[in-house]
Protein backbone atom coordinates (compact mmCIF):
# COMPACT_ATOMS: atom_id res chain seq x y z
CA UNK A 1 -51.82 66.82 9.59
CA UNK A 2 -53.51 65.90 6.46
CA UNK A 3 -50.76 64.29 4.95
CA UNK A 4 -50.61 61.45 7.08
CA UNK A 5 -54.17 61.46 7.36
CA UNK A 6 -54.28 61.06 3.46
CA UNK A 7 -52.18 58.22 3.75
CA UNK A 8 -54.37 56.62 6.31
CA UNK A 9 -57.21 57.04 3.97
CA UNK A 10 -55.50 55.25 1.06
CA UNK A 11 -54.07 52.25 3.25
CA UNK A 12 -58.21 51.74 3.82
CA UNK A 13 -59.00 51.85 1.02
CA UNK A 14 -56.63 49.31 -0.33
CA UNK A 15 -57.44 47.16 2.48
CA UNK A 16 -61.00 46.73 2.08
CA UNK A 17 -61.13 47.35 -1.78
CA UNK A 18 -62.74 50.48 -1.92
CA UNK A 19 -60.50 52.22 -4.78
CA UNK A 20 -61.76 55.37 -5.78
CA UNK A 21 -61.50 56.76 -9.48
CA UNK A 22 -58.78 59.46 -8.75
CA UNK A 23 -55.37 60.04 -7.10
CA UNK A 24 -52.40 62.40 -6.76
CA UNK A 25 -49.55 61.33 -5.22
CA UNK A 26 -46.87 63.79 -5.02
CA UNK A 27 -43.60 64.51 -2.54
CA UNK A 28 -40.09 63.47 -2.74
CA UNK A 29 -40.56 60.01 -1.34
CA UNK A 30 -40.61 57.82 -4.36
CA UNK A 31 -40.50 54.37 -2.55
CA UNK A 32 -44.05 54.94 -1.35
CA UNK A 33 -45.61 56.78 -4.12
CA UNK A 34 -43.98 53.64 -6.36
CA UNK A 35 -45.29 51.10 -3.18
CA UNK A 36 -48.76 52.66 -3.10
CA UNK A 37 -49.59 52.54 -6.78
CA UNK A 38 -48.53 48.77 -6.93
CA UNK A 39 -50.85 48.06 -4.00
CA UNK A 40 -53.71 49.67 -5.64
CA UNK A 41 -52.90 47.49 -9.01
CA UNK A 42 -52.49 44.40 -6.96
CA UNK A 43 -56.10 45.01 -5.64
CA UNK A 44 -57.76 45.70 -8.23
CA UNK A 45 -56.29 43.70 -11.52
CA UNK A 46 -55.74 40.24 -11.67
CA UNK A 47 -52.13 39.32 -12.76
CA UNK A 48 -52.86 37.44 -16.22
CA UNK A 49 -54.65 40.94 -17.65
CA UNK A 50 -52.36 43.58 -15.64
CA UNK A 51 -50.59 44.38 -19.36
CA UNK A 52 -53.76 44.91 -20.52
CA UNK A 53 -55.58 47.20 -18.56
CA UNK A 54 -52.72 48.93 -17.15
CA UNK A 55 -50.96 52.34 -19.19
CA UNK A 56 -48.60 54.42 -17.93
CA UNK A 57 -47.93 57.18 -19.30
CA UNK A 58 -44.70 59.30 -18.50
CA UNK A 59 -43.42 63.02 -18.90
CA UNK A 60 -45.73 66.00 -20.31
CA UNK A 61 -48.79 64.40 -20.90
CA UNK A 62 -51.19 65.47 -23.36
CA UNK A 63 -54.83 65.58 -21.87
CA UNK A 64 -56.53 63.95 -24.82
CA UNK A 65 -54.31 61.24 -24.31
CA UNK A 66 -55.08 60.93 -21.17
CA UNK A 67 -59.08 60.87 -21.41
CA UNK A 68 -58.63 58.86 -24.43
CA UNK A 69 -56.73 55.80 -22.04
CA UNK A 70 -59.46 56.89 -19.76
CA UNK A 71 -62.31 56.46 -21.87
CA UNK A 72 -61.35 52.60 -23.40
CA UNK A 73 -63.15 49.58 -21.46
CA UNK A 74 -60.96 46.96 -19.62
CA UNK A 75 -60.47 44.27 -20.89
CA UNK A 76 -61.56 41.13 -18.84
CA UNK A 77 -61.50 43.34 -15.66
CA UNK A 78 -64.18 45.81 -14.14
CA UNK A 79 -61.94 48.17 -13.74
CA UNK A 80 -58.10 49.58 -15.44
CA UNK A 81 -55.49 51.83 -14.14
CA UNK A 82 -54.35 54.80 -15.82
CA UNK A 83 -50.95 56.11 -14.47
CA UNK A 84 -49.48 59.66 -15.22
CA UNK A 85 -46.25 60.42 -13.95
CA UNK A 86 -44.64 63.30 -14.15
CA UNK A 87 -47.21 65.11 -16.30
CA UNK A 88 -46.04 68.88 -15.80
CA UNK A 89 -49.84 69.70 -15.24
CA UNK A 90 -49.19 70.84 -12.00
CA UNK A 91 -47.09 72.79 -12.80
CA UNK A 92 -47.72 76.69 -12.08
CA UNK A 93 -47.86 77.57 -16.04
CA UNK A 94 -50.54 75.20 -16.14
CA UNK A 95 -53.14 77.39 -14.02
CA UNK A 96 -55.71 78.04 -16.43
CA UNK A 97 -55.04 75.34 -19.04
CA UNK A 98 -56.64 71.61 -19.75
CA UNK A 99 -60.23 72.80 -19.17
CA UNK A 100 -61.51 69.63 -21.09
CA UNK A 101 -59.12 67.35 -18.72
CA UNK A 102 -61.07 69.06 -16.17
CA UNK A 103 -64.49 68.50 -17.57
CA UNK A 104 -63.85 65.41 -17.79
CA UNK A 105 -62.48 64.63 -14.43
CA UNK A 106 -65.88 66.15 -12.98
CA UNK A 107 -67.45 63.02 -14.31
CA UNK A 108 -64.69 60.20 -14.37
CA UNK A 109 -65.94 56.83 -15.70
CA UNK A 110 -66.33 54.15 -12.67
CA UNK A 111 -64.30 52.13 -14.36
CA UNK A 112 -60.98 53.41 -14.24
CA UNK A 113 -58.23 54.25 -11.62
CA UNK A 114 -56.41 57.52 -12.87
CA UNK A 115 -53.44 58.01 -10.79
CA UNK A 116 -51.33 60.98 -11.24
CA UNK A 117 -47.85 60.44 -9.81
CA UNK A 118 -46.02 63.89 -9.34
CA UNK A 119 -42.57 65.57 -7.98
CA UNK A 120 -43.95 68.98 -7.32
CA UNK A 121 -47.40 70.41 -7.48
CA UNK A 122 -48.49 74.14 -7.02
CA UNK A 123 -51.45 73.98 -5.20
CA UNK A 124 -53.08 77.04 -6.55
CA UNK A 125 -54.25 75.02 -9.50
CA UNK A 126 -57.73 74.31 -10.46
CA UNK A 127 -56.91 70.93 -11.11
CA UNK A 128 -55.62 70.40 -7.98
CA UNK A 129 -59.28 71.65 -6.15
CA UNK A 130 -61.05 69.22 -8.50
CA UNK A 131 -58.91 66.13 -7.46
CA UNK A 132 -59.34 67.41 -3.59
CA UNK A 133 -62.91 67.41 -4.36
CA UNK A 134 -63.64 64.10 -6.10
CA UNK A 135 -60.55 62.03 -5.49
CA UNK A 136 -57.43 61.64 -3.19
CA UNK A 137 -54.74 63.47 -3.14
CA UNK A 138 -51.34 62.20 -0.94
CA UNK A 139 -48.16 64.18 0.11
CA UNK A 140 -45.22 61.26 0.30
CA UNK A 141 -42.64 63.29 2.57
CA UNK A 142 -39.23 61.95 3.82
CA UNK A 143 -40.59 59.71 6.72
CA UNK A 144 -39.20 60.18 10.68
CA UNK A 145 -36.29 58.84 12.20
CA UNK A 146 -38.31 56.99 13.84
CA UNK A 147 -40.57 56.09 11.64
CA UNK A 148 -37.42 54.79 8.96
CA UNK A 149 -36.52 52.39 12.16
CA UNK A 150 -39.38 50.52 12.57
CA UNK A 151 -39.49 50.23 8.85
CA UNK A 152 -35.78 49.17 8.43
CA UNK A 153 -36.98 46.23 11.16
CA UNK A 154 -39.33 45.01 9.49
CA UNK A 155 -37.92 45.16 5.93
CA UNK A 156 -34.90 43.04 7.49
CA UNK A 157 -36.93 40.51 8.50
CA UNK A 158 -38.61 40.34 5.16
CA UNK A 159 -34.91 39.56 4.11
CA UNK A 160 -34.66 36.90 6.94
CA UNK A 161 -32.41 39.06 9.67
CA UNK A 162 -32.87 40.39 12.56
CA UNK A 163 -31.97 44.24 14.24
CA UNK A 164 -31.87 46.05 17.75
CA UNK A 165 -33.92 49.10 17.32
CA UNK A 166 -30.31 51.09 18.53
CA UNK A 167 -29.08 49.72 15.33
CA UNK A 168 -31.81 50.27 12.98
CA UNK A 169 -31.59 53.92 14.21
CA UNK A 170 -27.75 53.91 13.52
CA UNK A 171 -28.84 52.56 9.85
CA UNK A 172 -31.07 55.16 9.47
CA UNK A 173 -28.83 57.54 11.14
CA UNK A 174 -25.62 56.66 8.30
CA UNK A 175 -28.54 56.35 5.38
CA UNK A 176 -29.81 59.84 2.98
CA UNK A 177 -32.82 60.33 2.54
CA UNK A 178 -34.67 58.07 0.56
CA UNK A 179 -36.68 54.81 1.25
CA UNK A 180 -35.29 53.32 -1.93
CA UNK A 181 -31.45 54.05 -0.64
CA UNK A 182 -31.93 52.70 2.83
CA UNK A 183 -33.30 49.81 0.98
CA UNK A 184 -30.37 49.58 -1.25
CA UNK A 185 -27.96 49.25 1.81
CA UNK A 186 -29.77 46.93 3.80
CA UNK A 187 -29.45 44.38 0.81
CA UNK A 188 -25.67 45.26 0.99
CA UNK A 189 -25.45 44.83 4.45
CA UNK A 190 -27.66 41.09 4.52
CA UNK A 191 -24.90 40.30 1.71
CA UNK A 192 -22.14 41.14 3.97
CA UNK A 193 -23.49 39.20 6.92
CA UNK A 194 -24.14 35.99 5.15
CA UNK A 195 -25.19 33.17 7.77
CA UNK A 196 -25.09 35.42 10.91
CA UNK A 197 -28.78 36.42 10.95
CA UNK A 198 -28.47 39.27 13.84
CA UNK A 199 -27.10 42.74 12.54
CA UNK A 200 -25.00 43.98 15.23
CA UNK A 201 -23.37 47.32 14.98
CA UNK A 202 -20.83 46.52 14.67
């Protein structure tokens, strides 16, 4: 499935460096769309000029203003981030519209990492061929039962406790939907068992 071959992709990329010039993330998975764009930042800014050559900009986005961020050097960096969430430019109303956004993602400056972080997207948008074409684009679904397990493991012992698979799949199991809400109730439950460092299920 492409999706998870998208994501493969994008983990390489961030692990040897290579970050390309354009991205759309989209899906109802916010944790990892959230996760992945922090990775890419981490790789390619250093901290002390993140504020500077890093814009987000959020809700219906005009596409001069986008270009324009696009368009300005980094500062002290070889390359800046330009993040657009939520932009409703993939949105089917959109089909024919922003032909100078397009334009000017045909030839996107080297220097720049435009990420466009959506809900929603109707694929029957020209925009959405061009960033197929000459960028990345990532679905961020719900993730497996399984999958959520293996994750919930490992994010415990990030917080210093331990798990039987069984009860990482009960977690899951109890948990929505939602990275960020499993999350949320893991913290809760490594509050609630204090010194005793194995979660049992009971």
């Amino acid at each position: 499935k492409d999706t998870a071959k998208n994501e493969k992709i994008l983990w390489n990329q961030i692990k040897s460096g290579e970050i390309g010039t354009l991205y759309l993330f989209y899906g109802p998975e916010e944790y990892l769309k959230r996760n992945y764009a922090k990775q890419i930042e981490k790789t390619l800014l250093e901290k002390e000029f993140l504020l500077m050559n890093r814009i987000v900009l959020n809700g219906i986005a005009d596409p001069s203003a986008i270009i324009d961020n696009c368009r300005t050097l980094p500062v002290f960096s070889d390359r800046k981030i330009v993040i657009v969430k939520n932009s409703g430019l993939f949105k089917g109303a959109k089909k024919s519209a922003d032909n100078e956004l397009t334009e000017f993602l045909k030839d996107i400056p080297e220097h720049v990492c435009l990420i466009f972080i959506e809900d929603e997207i109707d694929k029957r948008i020209k925009l959405v061929d061009l960033i197929k074409t000459k960028g990345l684009i990532v679905e961020f679904d719900y993730k497996k039962p399984d999958e959520l397990a293996t994750w919930v493991m490992r994010r415990l012992k990030e917080l210093g406790y331990e798990t039987e698979p069984k009860t990482a799949a009960m977690i899951v199991e109890y948990c929505e939907s939602g990275m960020d809400h499993i999350l949320n109730e893991l913290k809760k439950l490594c509050a609630y068992a204090g010194d005793r460092k194995l979660i049992t299920e009971q």
